[in-house]
PDB file of N, CA and C in Angstrom:
ATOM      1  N   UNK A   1     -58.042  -2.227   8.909  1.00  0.00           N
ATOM      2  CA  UNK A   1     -56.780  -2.359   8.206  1.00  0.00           C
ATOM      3  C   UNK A   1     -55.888  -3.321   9.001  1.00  0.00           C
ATOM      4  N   UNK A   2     -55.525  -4.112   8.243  1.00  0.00           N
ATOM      5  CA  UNK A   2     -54.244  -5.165   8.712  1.00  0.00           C
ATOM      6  C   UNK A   2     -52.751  -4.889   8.999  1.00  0.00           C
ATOM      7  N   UNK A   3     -52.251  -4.854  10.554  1.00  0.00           N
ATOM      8  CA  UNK A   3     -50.920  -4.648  10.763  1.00  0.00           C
ATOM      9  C   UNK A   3     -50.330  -5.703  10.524  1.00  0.00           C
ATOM     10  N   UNK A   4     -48.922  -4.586   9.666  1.00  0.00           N
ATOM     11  CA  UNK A   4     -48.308  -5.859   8.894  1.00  0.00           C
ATOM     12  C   UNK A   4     -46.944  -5.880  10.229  1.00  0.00           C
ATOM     13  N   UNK A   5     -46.577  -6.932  10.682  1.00  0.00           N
ATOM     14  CA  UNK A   5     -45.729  -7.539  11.289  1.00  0.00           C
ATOM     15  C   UNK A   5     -44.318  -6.555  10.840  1.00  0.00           C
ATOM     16  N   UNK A   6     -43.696  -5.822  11.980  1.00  0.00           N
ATOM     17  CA  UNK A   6     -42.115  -5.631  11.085  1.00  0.00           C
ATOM     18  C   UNK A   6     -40.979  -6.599  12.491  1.00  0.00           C
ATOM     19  N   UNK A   7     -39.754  -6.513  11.444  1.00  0.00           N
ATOM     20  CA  UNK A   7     -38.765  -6.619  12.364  1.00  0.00           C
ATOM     21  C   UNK A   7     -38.272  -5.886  13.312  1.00  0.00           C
ATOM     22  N   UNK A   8     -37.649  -6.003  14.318  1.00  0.00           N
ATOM     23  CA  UNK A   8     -36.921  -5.395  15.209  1.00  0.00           C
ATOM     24  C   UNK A   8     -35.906  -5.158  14.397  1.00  0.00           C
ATOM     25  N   UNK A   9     -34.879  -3.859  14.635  1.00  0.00           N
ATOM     26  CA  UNK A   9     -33.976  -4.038  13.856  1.00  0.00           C
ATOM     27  C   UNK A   9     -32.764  -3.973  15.259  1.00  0.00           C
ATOM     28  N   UNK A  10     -31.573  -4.480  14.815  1.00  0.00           N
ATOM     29  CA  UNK A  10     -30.506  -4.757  15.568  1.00  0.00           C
ATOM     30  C   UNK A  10     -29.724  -3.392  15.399  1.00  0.00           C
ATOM     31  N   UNK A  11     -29.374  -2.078  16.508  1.00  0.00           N
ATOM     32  CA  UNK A  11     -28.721  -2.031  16.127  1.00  0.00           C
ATOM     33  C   UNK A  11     -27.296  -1.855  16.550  1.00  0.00           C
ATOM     34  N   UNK A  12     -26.784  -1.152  15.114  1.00  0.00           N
ATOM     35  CA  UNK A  12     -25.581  -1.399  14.825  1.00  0.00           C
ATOM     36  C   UNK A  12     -24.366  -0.187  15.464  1.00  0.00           C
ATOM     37  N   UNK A  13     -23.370  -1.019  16.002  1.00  0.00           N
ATOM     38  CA  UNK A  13     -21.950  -0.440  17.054  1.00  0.00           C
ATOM     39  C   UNK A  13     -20.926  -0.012  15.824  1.00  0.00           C
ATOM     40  N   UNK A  14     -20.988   1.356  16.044  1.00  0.00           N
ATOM     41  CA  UNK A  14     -19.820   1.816  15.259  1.00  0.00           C
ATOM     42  C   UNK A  14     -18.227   1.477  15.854  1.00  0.00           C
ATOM     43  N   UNK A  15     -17.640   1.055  15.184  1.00  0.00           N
ATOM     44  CA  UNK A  15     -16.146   0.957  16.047  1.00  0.00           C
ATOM     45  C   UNK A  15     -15.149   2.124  15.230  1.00  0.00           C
ATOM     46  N   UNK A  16     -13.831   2.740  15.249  1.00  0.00           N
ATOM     47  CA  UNK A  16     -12.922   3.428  14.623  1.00  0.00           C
ATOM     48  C   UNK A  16     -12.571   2.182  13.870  1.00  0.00           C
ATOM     49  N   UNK A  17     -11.209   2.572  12.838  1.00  0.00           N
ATOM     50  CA  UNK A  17     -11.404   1.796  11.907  1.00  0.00           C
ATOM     51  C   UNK A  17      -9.727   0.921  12.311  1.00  0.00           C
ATOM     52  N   UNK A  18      -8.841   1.867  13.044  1.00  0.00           N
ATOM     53  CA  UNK A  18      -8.166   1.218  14.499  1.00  0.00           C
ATOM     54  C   UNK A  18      -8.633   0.261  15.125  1.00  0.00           C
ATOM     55  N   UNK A  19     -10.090  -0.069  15.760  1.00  0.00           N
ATOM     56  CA  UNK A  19     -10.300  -0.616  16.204  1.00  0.00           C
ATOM     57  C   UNK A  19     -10.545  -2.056  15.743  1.00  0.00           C
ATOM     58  N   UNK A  20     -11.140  -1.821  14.192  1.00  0.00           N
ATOM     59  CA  UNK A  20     -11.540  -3.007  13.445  1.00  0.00           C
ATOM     60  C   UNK A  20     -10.078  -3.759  12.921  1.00  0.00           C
ATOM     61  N   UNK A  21      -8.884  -2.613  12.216  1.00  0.00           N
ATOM     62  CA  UNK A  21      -7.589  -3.119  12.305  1.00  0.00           C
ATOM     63  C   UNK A  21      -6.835  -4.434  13.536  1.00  0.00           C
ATOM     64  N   UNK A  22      -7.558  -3.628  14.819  1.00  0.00           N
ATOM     65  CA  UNK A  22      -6.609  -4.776  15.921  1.00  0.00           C
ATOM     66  C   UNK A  22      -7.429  -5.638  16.424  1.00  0.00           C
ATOM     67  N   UNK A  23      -9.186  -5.795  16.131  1.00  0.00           N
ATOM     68  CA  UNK A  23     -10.007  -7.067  16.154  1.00  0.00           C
ATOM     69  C   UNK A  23      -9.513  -7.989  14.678  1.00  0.00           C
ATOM     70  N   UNK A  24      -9.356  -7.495  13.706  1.00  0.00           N
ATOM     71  CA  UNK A  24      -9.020  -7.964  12.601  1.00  0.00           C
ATOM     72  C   UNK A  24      -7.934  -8.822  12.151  1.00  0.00           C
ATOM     73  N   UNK A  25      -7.133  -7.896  12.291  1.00  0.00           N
ATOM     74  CA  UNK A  25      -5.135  -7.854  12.155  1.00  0.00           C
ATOM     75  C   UNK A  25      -4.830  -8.205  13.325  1.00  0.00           C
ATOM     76  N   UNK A  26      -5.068  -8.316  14.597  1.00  0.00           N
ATOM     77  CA  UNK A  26      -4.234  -8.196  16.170  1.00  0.00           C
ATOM     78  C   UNK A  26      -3.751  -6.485  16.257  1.00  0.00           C
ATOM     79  N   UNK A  27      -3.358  -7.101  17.430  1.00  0.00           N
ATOM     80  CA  UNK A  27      -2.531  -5.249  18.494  1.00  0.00           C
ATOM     81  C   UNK A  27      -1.879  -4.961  17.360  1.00  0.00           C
ATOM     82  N   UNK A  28      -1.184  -3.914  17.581  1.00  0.00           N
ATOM     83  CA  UNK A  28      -0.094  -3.104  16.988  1.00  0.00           C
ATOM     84  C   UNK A  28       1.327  -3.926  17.442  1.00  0.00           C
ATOM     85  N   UNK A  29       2.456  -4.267  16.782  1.00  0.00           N
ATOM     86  CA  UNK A  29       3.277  -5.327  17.711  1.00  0.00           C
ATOM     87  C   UNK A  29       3.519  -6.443  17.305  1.00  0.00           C
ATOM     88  N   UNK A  30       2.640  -7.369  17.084  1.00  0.00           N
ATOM     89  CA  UNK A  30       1.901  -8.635  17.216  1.00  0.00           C
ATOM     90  C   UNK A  30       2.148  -9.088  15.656  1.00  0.00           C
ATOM     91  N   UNK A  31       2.810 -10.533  15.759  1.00  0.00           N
ATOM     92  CA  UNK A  31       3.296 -10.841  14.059  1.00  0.00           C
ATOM     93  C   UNK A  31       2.303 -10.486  13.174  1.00  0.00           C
ATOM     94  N   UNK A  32       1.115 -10.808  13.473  1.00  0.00           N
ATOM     95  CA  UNK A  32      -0.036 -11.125  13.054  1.00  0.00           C
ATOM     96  C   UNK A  32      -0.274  -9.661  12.157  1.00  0.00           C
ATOM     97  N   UNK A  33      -0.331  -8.508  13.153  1.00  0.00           N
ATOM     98  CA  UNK A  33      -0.553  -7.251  12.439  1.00  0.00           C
ATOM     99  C   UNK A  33       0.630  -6.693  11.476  1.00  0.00           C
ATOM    100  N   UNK A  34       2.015  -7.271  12.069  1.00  0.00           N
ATOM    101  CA  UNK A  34       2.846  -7.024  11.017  1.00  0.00           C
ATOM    102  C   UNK A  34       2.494  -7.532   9.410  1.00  0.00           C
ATOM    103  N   UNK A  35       2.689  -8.597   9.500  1.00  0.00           N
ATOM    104  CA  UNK A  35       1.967  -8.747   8.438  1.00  0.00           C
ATOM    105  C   UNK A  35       0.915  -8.285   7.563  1.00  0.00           C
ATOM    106  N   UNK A  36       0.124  -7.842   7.900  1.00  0.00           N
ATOM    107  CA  UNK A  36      -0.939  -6.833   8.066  1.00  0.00           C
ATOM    108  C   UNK A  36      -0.544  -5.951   7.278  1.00  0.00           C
ATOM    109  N   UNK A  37       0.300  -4.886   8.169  1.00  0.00           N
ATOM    110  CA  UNK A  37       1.061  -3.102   7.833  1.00  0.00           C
ATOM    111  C   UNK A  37       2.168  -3.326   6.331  1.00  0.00           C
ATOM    112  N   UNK A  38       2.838  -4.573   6.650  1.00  0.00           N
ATOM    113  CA  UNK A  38       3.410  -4.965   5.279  1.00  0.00           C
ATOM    114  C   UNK A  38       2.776  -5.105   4.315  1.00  0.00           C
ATOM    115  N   UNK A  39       1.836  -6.292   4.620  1.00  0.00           N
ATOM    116  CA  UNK A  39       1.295  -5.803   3.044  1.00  0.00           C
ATOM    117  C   UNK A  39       0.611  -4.782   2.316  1.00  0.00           C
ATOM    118  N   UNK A  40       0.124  -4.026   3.541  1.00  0.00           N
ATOM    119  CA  UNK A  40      -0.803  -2.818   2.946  1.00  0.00           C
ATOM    120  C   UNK A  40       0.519  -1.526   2.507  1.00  0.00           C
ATOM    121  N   UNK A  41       1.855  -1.861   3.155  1.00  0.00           N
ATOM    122  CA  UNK A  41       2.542  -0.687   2.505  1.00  0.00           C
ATOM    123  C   UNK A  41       2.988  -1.243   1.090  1.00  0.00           C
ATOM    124  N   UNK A  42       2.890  -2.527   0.877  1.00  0.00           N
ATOM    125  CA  UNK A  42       3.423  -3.006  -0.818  1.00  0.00           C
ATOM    126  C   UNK A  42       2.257  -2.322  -1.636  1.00  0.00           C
ATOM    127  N   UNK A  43       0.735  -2.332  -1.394  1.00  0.00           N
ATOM    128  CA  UNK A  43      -0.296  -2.368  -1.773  1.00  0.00           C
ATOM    129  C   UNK A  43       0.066  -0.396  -2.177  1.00  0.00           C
ATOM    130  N   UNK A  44       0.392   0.467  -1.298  1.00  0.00           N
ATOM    131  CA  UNK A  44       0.400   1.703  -1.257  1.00  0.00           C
ATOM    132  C   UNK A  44       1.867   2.140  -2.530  1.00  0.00           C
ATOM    133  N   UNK A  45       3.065   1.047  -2.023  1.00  0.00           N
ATOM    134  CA  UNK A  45       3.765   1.499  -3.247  1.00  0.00           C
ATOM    135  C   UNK A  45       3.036   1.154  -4.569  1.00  0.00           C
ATOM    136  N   UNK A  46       2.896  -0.046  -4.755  1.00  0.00           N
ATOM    137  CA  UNK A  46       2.362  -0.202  -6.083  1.00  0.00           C
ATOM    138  C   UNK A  46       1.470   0.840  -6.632  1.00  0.00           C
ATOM    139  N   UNK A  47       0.278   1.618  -5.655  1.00  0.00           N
ATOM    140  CA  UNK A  47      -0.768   2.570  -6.235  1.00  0.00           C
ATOM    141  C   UNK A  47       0.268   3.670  -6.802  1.00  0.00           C
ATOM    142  N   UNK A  48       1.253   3.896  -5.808  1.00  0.00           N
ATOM    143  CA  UNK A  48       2.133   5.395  -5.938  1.00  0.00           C
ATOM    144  C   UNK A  48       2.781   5.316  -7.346  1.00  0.00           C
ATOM    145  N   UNK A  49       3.253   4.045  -7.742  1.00  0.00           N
ATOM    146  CA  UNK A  49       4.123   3.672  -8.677  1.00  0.00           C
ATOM    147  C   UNK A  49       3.080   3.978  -9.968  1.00  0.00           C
ATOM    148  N   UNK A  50       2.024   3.236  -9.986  1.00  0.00           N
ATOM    149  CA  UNK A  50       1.119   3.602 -10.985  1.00  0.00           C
ATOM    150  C   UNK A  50       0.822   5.273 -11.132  1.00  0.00           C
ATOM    151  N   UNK A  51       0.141   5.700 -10.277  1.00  0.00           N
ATOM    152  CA  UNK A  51       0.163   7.078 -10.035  1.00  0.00           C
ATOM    153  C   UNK A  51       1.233   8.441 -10.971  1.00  0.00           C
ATOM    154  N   UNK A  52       2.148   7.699 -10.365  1.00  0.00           N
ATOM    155  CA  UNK A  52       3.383   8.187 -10.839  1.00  0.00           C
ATOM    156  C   UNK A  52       3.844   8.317 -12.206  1.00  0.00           C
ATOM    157  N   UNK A  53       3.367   7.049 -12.907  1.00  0.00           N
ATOM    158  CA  UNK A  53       3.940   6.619 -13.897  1.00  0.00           C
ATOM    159  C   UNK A  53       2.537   7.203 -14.999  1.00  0.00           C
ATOM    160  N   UNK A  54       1.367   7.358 -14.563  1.00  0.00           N
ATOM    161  CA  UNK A  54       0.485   7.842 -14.980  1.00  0.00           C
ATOM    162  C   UNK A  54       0.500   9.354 -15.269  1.00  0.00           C
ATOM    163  N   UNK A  55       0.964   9.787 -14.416  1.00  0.00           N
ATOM    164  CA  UNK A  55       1.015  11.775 -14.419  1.00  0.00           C
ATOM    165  C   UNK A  55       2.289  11.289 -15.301  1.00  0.00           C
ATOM    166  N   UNK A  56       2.627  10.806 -15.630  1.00  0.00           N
ATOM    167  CA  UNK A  56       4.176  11.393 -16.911  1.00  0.00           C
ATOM    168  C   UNK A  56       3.591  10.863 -18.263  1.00  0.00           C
ATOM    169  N   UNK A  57       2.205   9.957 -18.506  1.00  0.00           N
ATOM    170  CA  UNK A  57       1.826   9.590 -19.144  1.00  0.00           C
ATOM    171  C   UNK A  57       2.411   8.589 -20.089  1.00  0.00           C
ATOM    172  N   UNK A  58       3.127   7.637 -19.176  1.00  0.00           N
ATOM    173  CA  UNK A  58       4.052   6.234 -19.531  1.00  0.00           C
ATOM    174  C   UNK A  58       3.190   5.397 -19.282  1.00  0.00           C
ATOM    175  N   UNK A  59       2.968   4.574 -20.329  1.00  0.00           N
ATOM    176  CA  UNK A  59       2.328   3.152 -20.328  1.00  0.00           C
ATOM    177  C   UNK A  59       3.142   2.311 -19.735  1.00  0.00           C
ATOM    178  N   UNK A  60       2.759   0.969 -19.641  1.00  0.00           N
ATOM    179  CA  UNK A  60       3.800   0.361 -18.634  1.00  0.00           C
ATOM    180  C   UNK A  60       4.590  -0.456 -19.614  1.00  0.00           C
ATOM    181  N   UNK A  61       4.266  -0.543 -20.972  1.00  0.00           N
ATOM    182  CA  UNK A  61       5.700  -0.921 -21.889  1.00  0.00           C
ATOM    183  C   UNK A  61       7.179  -0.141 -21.703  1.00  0.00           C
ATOM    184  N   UNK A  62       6.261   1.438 -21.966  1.00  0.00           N
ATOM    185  CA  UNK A  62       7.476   2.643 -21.935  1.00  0.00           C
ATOM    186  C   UNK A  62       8.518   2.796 -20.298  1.00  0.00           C
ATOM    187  N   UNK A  63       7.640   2.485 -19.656  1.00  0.00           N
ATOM    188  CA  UNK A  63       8.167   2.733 -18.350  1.00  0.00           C
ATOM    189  C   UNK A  63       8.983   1.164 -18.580  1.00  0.00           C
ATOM    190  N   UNK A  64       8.822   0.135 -18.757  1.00  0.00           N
ATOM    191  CA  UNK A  64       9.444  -1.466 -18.776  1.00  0.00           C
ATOM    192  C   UNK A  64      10.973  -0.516 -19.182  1.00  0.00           C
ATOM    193  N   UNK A  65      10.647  -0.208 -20.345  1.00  0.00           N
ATOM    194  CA  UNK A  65      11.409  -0.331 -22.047  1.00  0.00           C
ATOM    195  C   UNK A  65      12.745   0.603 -21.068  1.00  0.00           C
ATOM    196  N   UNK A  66      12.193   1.976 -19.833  1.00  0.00           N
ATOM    197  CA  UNK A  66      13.150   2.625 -19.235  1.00  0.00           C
ATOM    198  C   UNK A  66      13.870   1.966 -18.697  1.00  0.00           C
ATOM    199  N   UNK A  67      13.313   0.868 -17.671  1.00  0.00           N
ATOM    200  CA  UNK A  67      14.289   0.219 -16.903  1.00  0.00           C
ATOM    201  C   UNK A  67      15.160  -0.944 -17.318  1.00  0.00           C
ATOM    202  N   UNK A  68      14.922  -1.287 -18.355  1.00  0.00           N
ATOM    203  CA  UNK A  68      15.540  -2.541 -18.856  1.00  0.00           C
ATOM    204  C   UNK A  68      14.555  -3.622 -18.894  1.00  0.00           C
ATOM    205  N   UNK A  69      13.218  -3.937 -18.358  1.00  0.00           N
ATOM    206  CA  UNK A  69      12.755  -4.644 -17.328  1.00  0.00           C
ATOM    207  C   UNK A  69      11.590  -5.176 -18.593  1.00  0.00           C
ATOM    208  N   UNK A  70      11.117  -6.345 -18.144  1.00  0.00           N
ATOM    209  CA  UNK A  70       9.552  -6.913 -18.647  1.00  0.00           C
ATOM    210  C   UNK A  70       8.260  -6.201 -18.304  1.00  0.00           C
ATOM    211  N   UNK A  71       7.578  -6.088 -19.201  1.00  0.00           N
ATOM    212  CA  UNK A  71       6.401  -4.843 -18.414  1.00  0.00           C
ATOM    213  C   UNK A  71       5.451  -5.740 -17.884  1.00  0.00           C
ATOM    214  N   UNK A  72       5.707  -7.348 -17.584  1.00  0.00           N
ATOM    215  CA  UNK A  72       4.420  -7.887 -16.749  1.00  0.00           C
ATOM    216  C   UNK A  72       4.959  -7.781 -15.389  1.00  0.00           C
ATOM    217  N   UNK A  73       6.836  -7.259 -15.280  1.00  0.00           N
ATOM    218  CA  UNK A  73       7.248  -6.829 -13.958  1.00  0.00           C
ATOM    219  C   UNK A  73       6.716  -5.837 -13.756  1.00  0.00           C
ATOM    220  N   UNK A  74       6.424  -4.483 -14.549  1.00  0.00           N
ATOM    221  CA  UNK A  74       5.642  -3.173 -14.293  1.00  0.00           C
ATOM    222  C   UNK A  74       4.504  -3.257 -13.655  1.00  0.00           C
ATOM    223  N   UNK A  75       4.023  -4.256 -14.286  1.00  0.00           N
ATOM    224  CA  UNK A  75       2.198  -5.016 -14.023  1.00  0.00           C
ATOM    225  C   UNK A  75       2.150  -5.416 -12.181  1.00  0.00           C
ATOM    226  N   UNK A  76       3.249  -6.429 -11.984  1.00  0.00           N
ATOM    227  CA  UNK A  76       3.083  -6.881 -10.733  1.00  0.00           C
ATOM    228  C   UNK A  76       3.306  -5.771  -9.802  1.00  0.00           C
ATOM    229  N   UNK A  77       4.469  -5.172  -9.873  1.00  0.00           N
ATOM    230  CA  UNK A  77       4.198  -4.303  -9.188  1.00  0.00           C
ATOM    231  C   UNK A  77       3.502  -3.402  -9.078  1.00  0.00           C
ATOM    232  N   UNK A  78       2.808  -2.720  -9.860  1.00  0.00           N
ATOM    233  CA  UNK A  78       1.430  -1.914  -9.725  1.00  0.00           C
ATOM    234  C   UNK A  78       0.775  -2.742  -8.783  1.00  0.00           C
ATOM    235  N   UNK A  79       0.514  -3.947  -9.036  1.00  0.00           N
ATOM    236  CA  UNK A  79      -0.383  -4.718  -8.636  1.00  0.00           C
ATOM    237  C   UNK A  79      -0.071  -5.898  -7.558  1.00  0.00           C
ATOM    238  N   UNK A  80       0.508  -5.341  -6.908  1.00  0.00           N
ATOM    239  CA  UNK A  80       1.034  -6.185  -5.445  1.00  0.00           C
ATOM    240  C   UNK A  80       1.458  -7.569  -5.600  1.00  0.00           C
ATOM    241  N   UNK A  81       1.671  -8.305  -6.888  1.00  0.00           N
ATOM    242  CA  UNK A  81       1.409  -9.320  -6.989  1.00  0.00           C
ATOM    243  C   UNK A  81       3.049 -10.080  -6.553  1.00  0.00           C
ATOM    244  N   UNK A  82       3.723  -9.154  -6.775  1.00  0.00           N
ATOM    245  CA  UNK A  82       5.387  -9.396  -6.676  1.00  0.00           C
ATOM    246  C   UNK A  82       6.351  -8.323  -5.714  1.00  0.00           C
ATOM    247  N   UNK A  83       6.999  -8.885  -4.665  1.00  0.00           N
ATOM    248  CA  UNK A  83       7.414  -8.251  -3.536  1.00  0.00           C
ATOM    249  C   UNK A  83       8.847  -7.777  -4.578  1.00  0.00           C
ATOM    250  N   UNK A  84       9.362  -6.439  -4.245  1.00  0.00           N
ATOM    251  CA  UNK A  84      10.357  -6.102  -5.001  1.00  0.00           C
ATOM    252  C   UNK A  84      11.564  -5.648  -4.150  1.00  0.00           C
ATOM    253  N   UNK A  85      12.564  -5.889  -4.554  1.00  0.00           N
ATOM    254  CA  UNK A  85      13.620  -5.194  -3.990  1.00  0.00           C
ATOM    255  C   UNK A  85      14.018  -3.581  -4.011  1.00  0.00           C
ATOM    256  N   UNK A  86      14.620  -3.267  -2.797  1.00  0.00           N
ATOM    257  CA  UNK A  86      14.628  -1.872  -2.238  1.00  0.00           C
ATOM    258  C   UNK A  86      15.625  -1.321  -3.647  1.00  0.00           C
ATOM    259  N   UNK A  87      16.568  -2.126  -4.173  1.00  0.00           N
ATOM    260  CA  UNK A  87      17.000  -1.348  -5.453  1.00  0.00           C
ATOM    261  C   UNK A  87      16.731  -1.190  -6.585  1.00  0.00           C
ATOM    262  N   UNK A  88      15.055  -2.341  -6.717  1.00  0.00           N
ATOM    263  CA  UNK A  88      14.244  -1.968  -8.082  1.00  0.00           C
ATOM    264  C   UNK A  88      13.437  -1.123  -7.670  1.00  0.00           C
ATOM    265  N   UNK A  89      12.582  -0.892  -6.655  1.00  0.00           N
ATOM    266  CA  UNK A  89      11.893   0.221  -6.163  1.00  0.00           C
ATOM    267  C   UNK A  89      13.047   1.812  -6.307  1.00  0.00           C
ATOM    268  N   UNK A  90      14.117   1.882  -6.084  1.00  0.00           N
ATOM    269  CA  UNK A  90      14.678   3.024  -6.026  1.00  0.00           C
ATOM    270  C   UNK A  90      14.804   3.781  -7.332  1.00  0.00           C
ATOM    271  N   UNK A  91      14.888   2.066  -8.558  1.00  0.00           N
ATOM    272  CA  UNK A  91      15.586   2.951  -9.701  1.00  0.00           C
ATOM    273  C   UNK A  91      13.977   2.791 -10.551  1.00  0.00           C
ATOM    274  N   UNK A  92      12.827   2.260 -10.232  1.00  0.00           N
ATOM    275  CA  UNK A  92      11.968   2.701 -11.159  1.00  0.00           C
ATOM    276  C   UNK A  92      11.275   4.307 -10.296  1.00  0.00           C
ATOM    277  N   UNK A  93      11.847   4.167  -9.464  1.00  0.00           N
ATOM    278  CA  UNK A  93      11.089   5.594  -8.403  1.00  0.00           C
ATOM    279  C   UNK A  93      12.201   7.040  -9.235  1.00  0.00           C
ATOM    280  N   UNK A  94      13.314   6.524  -9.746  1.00  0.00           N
ATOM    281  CA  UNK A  94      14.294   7.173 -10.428  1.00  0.00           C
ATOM    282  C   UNK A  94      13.636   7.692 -11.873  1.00  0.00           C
ATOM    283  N   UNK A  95      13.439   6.662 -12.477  1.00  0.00           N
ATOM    284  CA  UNK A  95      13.260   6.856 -13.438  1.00  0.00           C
ATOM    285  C   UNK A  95      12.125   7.677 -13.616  1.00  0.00           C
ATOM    286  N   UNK A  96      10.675   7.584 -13.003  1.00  0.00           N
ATOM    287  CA  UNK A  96       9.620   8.034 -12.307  1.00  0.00           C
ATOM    288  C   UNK A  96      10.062   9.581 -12.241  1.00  0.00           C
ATOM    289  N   UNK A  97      11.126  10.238 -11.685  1.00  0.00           N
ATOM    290  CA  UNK A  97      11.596  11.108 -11.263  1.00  0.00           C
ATOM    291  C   UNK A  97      11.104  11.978 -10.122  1.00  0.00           C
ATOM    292  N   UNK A  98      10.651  11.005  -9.354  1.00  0.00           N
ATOM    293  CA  UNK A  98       9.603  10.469  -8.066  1.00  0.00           C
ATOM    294  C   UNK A  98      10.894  10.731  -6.781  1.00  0.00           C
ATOM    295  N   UNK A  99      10.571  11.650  -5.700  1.00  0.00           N
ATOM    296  CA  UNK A  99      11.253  11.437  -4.508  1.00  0.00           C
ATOM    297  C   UNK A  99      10.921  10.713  -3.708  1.00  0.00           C
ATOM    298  N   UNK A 100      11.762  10.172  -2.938  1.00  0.00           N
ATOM    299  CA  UNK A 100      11.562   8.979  -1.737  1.00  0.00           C
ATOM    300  C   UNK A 100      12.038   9.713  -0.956  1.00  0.00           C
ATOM    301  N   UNK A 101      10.913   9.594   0.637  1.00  0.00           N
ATOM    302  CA  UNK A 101      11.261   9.427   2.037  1.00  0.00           C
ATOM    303  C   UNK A 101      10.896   8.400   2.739  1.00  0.00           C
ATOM    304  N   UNK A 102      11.987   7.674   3.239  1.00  0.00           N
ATOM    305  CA  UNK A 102      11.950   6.566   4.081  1.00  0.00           C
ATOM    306  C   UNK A 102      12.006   7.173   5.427  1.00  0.00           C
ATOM    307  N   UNK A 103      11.202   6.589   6.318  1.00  0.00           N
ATOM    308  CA  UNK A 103      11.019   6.855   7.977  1.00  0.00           C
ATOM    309  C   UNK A 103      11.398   5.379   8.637  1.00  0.00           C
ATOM    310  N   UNK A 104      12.261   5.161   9.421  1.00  0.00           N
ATOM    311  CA  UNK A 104      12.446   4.420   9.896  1.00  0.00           C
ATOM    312  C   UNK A 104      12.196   4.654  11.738  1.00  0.00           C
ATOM    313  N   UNK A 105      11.159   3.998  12.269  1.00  0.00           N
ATOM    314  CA  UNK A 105      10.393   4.225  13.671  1.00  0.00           C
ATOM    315  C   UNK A 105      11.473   3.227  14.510  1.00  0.00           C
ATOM    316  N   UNK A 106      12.685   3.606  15.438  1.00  0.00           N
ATOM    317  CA  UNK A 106      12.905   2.985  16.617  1.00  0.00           C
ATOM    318  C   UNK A 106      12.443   3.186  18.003  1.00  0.00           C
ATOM    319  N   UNK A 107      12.534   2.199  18.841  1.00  0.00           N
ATOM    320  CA  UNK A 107      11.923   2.501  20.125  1.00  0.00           C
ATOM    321  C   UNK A 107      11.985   3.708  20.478  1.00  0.00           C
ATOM    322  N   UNK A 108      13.600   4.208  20.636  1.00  0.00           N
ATOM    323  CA  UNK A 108      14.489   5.715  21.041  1.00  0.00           C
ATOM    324  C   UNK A 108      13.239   6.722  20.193  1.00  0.00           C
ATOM    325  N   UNK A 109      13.020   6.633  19.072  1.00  0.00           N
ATOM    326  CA  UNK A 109      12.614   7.668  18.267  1.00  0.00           C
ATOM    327  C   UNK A 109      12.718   7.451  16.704  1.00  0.00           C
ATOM    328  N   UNK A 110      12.098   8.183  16.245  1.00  0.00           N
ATOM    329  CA  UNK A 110      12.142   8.242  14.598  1.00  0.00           C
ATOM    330  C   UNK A 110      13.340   8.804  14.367  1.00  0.00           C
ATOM    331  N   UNK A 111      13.538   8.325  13.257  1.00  0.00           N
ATOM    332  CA  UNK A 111      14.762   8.298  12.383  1.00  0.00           C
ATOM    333  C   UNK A 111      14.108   9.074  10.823  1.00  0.00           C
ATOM    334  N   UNK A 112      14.689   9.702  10.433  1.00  0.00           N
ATOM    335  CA  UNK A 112      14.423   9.869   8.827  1.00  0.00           C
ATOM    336  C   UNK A 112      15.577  10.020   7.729  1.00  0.00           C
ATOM    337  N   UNK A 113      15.427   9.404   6.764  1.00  0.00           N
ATOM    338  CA  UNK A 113      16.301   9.575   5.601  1.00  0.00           C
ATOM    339  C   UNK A 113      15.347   9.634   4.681  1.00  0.00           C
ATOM    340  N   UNK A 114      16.119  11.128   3.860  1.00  0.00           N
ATOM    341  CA  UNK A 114      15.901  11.446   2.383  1.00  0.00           C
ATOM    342  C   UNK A 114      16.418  10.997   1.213  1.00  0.00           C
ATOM    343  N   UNK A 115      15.963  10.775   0.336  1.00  0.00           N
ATOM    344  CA  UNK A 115      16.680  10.260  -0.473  1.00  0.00           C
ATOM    345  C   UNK A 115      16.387  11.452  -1.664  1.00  0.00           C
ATOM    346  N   UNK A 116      16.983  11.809  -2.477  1.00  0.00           N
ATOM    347  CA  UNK A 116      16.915  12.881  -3.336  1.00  0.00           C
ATOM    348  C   UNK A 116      17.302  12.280  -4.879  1.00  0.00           C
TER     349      UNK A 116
END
């Protein structure tokens, strides 16, 4: 019988997913990763916003039609496509009837505000 030739296989280094973040993104700190943490928190509102707007069972006309607004603005923001201001985020999170907590991290210590 004929041995068939195999490969060696290489293997493979698990890293945490921290770790792949600051080979990836840079340190924690570092413009580079800011950028990074920003966009992935636009990426997290938009899911929440959908989410949200889903458990009340609002299409994104109906939810538009609440705020005054165009529903391809509903669209972008679901969909990261459009950075929004902290007072259109508040009043479709309103309308939503969605609570917000903002954490704000200083050197000294965390900070928190509720918003109700």
């Amino acid at each position: 019988m004929k041995k068939i030739p195999t490969k060696k296989s290489k293997s493979l280094k698990s890293i945490s997913f921290s770790q792949f973040e600051d080979k990836n993104f840079g340190k924690r700190g570092t413009p580079q990763r800011a950028v990074y943490e920003a966009k992935l928190n636009e990426e997290i509102i938009g899911d929440l916003i959908r989410q949200a707007r889903q458990k009340q069972n609002l299409t994104q006309d109906e939810l538009a039609k609440k705020l005054g607004i165009n529903k391809s603005n509903i669209s972008k923001m679901e969909n990261n496509i459009k950075s929004m201001r902290i007072d259109t985020l508040m009043n479709v999170l309103n309308v939503l009837d969605a609570k917000v907590m903002i954490q704000v991290e200083l050197k000294e210590g965390k900070r928190q505000l509720q918003i109700a």
